[in-house]
Protein backbone atom coordinates (compact mmCIF):
# COMPACT_ATOMS: atom_id res chain seq x y z
CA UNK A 1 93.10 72.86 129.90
CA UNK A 2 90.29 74.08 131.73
CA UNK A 3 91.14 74.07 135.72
CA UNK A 4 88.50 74.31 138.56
CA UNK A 5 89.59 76.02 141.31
CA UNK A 6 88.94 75.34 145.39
CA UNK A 7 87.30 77.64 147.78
CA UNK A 8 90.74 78.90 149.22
CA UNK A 9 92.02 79.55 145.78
CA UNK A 10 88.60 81.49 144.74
CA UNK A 11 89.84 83.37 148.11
CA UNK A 12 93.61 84.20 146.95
CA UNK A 13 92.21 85.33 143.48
CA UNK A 14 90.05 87.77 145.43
CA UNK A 15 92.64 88.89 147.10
CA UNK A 16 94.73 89.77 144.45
CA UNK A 17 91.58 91.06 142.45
CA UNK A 18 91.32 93.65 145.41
CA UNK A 19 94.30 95.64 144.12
CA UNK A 20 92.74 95.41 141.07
CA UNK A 21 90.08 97.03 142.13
CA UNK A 22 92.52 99.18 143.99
CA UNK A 23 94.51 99.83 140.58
CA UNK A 24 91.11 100.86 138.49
CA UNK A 25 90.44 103.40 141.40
CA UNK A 26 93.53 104.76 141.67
CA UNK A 27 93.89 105.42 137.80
CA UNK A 28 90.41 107.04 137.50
CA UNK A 29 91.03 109.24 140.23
CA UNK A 30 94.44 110.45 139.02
CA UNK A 31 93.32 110.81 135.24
CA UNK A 32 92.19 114.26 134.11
CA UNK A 33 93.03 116.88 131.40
CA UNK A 34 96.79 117.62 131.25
CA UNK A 35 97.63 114.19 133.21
CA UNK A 36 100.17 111.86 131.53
CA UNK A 37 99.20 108.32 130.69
CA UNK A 38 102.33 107.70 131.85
CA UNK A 39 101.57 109.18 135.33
CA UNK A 40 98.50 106.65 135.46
CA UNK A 41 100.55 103.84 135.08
CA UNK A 42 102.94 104.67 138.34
CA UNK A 43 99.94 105.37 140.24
CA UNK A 44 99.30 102.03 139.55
CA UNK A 45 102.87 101.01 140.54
CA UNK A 46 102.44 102.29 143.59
CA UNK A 47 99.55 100.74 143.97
CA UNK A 48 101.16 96.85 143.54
CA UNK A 49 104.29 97.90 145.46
CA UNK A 50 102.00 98.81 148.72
CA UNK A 51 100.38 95.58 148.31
CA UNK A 52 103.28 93.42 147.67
CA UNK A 53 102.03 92.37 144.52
CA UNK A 54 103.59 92.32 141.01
CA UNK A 55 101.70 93.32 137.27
CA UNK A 56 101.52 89.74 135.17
CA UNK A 57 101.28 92.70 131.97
CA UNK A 58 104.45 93.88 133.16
CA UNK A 59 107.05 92.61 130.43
CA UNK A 60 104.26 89.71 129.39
CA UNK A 61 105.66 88.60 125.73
CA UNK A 62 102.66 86.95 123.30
CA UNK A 63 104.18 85.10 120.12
CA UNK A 64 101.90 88.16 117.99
CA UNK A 65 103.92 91.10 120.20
CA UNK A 66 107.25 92.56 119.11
CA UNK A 67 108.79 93.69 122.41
CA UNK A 68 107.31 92.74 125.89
CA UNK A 69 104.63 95.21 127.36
CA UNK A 70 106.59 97.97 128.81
CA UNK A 71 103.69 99.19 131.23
CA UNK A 72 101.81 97.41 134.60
CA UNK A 73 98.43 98.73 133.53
CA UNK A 74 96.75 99.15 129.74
CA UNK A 75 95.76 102.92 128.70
CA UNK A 76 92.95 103.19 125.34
CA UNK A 77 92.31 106.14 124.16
CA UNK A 78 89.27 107.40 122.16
CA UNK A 79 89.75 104.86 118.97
CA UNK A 80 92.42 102.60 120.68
CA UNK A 81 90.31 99.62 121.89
CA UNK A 82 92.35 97.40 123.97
CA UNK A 83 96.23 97.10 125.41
CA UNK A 84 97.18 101.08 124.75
CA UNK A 85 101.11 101.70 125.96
CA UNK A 86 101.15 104.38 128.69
CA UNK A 87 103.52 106.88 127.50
CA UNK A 88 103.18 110.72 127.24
CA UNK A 89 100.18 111.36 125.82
CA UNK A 90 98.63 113.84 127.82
CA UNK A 91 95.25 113.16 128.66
CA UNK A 92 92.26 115.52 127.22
CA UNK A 93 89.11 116.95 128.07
CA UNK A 94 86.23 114.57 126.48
CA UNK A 95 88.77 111.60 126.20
CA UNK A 96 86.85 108.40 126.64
CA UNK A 97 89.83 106.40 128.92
CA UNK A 98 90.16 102.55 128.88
CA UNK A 99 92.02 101.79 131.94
CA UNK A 100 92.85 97.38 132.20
CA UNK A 101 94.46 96.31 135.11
CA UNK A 102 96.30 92.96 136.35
CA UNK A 103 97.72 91.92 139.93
CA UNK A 104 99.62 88.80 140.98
CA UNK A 105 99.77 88.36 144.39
CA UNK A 106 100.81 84.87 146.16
CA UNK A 107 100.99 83.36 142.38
CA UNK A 108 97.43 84.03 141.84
CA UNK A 109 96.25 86.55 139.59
CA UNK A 110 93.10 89.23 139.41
CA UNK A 111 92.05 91.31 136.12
CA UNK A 112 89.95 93.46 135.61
CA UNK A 113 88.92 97.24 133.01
CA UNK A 114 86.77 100.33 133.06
CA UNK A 115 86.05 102.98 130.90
CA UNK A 116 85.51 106.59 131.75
CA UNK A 117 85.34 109.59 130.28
CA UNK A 118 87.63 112.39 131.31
CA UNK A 119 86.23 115.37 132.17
CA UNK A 120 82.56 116.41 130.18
CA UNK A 121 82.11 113.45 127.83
CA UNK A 122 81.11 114.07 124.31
CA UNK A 123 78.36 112.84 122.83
CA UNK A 124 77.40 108.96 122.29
CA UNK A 125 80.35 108.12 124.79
CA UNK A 126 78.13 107.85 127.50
CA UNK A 127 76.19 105.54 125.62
CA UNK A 128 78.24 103.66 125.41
CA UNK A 129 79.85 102.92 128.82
CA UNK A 130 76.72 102.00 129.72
CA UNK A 131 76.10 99.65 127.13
CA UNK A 132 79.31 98.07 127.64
CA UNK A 133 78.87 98.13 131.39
CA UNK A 134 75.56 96.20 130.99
CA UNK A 135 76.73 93.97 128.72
CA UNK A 136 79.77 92.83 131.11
CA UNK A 137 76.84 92.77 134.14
CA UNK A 138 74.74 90.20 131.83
CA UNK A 139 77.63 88.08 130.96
CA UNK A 140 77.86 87.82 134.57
CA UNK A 141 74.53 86.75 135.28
CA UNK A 142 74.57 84.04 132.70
CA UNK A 143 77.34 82.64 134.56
CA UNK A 144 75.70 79.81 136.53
CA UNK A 145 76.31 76.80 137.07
CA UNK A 146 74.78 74.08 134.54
CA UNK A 147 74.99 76.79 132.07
CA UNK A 148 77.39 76.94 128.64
CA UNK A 149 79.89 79.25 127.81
CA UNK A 150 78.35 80.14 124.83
CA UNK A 151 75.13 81.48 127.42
CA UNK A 152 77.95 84.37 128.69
CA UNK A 153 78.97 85.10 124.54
CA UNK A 154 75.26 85.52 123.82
CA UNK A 155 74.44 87.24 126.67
CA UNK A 156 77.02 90.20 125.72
CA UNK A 157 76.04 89.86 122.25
CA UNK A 158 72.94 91.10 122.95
CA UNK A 159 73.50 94.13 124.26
CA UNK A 160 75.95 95.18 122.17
CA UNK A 161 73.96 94.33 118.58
CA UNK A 162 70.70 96.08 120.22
CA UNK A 163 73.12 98.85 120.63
CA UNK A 164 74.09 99.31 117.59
CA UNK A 165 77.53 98.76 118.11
CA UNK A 166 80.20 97.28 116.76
CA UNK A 167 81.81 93.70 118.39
CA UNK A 168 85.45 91.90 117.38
CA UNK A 169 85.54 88.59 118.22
CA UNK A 170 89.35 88.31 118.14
CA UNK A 171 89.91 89.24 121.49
CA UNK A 172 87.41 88.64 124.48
CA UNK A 173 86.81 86.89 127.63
CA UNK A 174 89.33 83.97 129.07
CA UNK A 175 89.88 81.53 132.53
CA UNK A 176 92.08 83.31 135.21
CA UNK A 177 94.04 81.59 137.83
CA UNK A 178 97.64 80.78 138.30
CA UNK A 179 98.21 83.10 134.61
CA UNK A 180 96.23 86.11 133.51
CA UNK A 181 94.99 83.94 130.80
CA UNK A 182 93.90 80.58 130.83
CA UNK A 183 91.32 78.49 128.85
CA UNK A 184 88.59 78.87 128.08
CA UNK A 185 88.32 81.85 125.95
CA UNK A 186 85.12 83.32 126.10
CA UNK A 187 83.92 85.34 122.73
CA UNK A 188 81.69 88.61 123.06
CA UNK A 189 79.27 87.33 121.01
CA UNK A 190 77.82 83.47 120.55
CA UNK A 191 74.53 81.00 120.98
CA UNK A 192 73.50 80.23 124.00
CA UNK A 193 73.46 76.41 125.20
CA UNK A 194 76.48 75.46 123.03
CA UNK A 195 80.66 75.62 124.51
CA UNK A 196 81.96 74.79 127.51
CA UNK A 197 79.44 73.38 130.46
CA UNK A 198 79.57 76.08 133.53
CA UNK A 199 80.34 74.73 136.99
CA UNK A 200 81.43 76.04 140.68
CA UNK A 201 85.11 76.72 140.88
CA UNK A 202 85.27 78.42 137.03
CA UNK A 203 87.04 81.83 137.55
CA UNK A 204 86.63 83.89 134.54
CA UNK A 205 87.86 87.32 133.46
CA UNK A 206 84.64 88.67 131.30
CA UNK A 207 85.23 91.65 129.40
CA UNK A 208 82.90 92.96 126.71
CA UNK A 209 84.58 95.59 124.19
CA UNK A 210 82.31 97.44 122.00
CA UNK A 211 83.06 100.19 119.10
CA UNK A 212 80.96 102.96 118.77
CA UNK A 213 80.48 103.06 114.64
CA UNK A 214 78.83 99.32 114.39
CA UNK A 215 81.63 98.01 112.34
CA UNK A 216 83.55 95.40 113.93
CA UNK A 217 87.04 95.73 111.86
CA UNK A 218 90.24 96.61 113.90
CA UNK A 219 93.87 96.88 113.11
CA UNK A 220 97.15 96.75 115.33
CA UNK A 221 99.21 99.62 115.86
CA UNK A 222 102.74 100.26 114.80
CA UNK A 223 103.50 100.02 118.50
CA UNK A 224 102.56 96.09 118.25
CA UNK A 225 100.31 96.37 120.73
CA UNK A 226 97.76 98.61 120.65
CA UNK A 227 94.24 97.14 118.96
CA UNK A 228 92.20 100.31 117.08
CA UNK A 229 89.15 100.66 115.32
CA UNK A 230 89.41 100.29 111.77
CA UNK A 231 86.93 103.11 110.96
CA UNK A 232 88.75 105.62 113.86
CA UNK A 233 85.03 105.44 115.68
CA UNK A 234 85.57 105.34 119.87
CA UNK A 235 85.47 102.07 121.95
CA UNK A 236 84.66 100.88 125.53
CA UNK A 237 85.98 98.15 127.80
CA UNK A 238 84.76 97.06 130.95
CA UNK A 239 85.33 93.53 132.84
CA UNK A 240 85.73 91.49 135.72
CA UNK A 241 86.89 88.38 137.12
CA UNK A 242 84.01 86.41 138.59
CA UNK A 243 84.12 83.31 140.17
CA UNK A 244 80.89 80.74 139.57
CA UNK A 245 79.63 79.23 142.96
CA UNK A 246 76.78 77.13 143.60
CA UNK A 247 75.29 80.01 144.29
CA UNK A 248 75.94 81.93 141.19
CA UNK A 249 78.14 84.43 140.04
CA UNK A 250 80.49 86.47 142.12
CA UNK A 251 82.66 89.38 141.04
CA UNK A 252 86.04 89.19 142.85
CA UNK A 253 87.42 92.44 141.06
CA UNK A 254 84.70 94.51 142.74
CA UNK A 255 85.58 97.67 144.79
């Protein structure tokens, strides 16, 4: 079910998409060659404990997942798309970094991702971020009200097929709020004017993921959780959580 949130609540998922925000910073600023994933993800600890908040990825247990996630933060690497395990993999000069990032904080709940490349990036990745990063920005600005859903699916679509690049639709968008994910889900790639009609008090976690070859085939890990690109070709992942006003869109998981 689809819930539309007040004004104050709009408010308490900023605040909890603040140390988000705080999270994503925290994480880019400790990652570099040599650096544990592992280290990222107790920066990020740290992070929630001096804000009083608590991870909803923190032992969060899907029906497709074999154990609950072990970690308070998601770490991709290079050909792992989405939900990467921190662990010990030490981090790499030219690693292109997906960092995705929850916070609960008064039972409300932020979420947001960024991709970065550690250290000199090599080639194509910066291409990417940016496509990915403009692709999130004009799902965002198709998020007004009287709009569809489908407007935001197109929108990314766009980008990401004039890019070249590869898009899964098995995993995208969804509604934020009380849980990290509520309906509606919100594909990365649609028609505009059909889905879901867009009003004030939507919040929605957008979050474009593209893969670098063109091919949009991925597999799970052995871990259970980690989503990879079938071809072994690099991927990007950036989103926010926006809430839709009467005035338009407005990104809660900004810095």
């Amino acid at each position: 079910m689809v819930e539309i949130k007040t004004a104050g609540e709009i408010d308490a998922i900023r605040a909890a998409s603040q140390v988000v925000a705080e999270i994503l910073a925290a994480a880019r600023s400790c990652a570099a060659p040599g650096v544990t994933l592992a280290e990222l993800d107790r920066a990020a600890r740290d992070v929630l404990a001096k804000a009083g908040a608590t991870s909803p990825f923190l032992d969060y247990h899907p029906a497709f997942a074999p154990i609950p996630y072990p970690a308070v933060i998601c770490t991709s690497v290079n050909d792992a798309a989405l939900h990467g395990i921190p662990g010990d993999y030490r981090l790499r000069e030219g690693d292109l970094l997906s960092v995705d990032a929850g916070a609960t904080l008064d039972g409300w709940v932020g979420d947001a991702a960024v991709s970065f490349s550690v250290g000199a990036p090599l080639a194509g990745d910066p291409e990417l971020i940016a496509a990915t990063e403009a692709a999130l920005m004009a799902g965002i600005a198709a998020a007004v009200p009287g709009g569809r859903l489908g407007d935001i699916s197109a929108a990314i679509g766009k980008v990401g097929r004039a890019g070249g690049y590869g898009i899964s639709t098995d995993l995208g968008g969804h509604g934020v709020g009380r849980t990290m994910h509520e309906d509606p889900h919100i594909p990365n790639r649609g028609k505009a004017g059909r889905g879901l009609r867009l009003v004030p008090g939507l919040v929605l976690a957008i979050e474009p993921w593209f893969i670098a070859s063109g091919s949009d085939d991925i597999y799970m890990d052995e871990d259970g959780w980690t989503i990879r690109t079938a071809d072994g070709s690099r991927a990007a992942h950036a989103e926010h959580t926006i809430a839709i006003t009467p005035d338009g869109p407005v990104i809660l998981t900004a810095g």
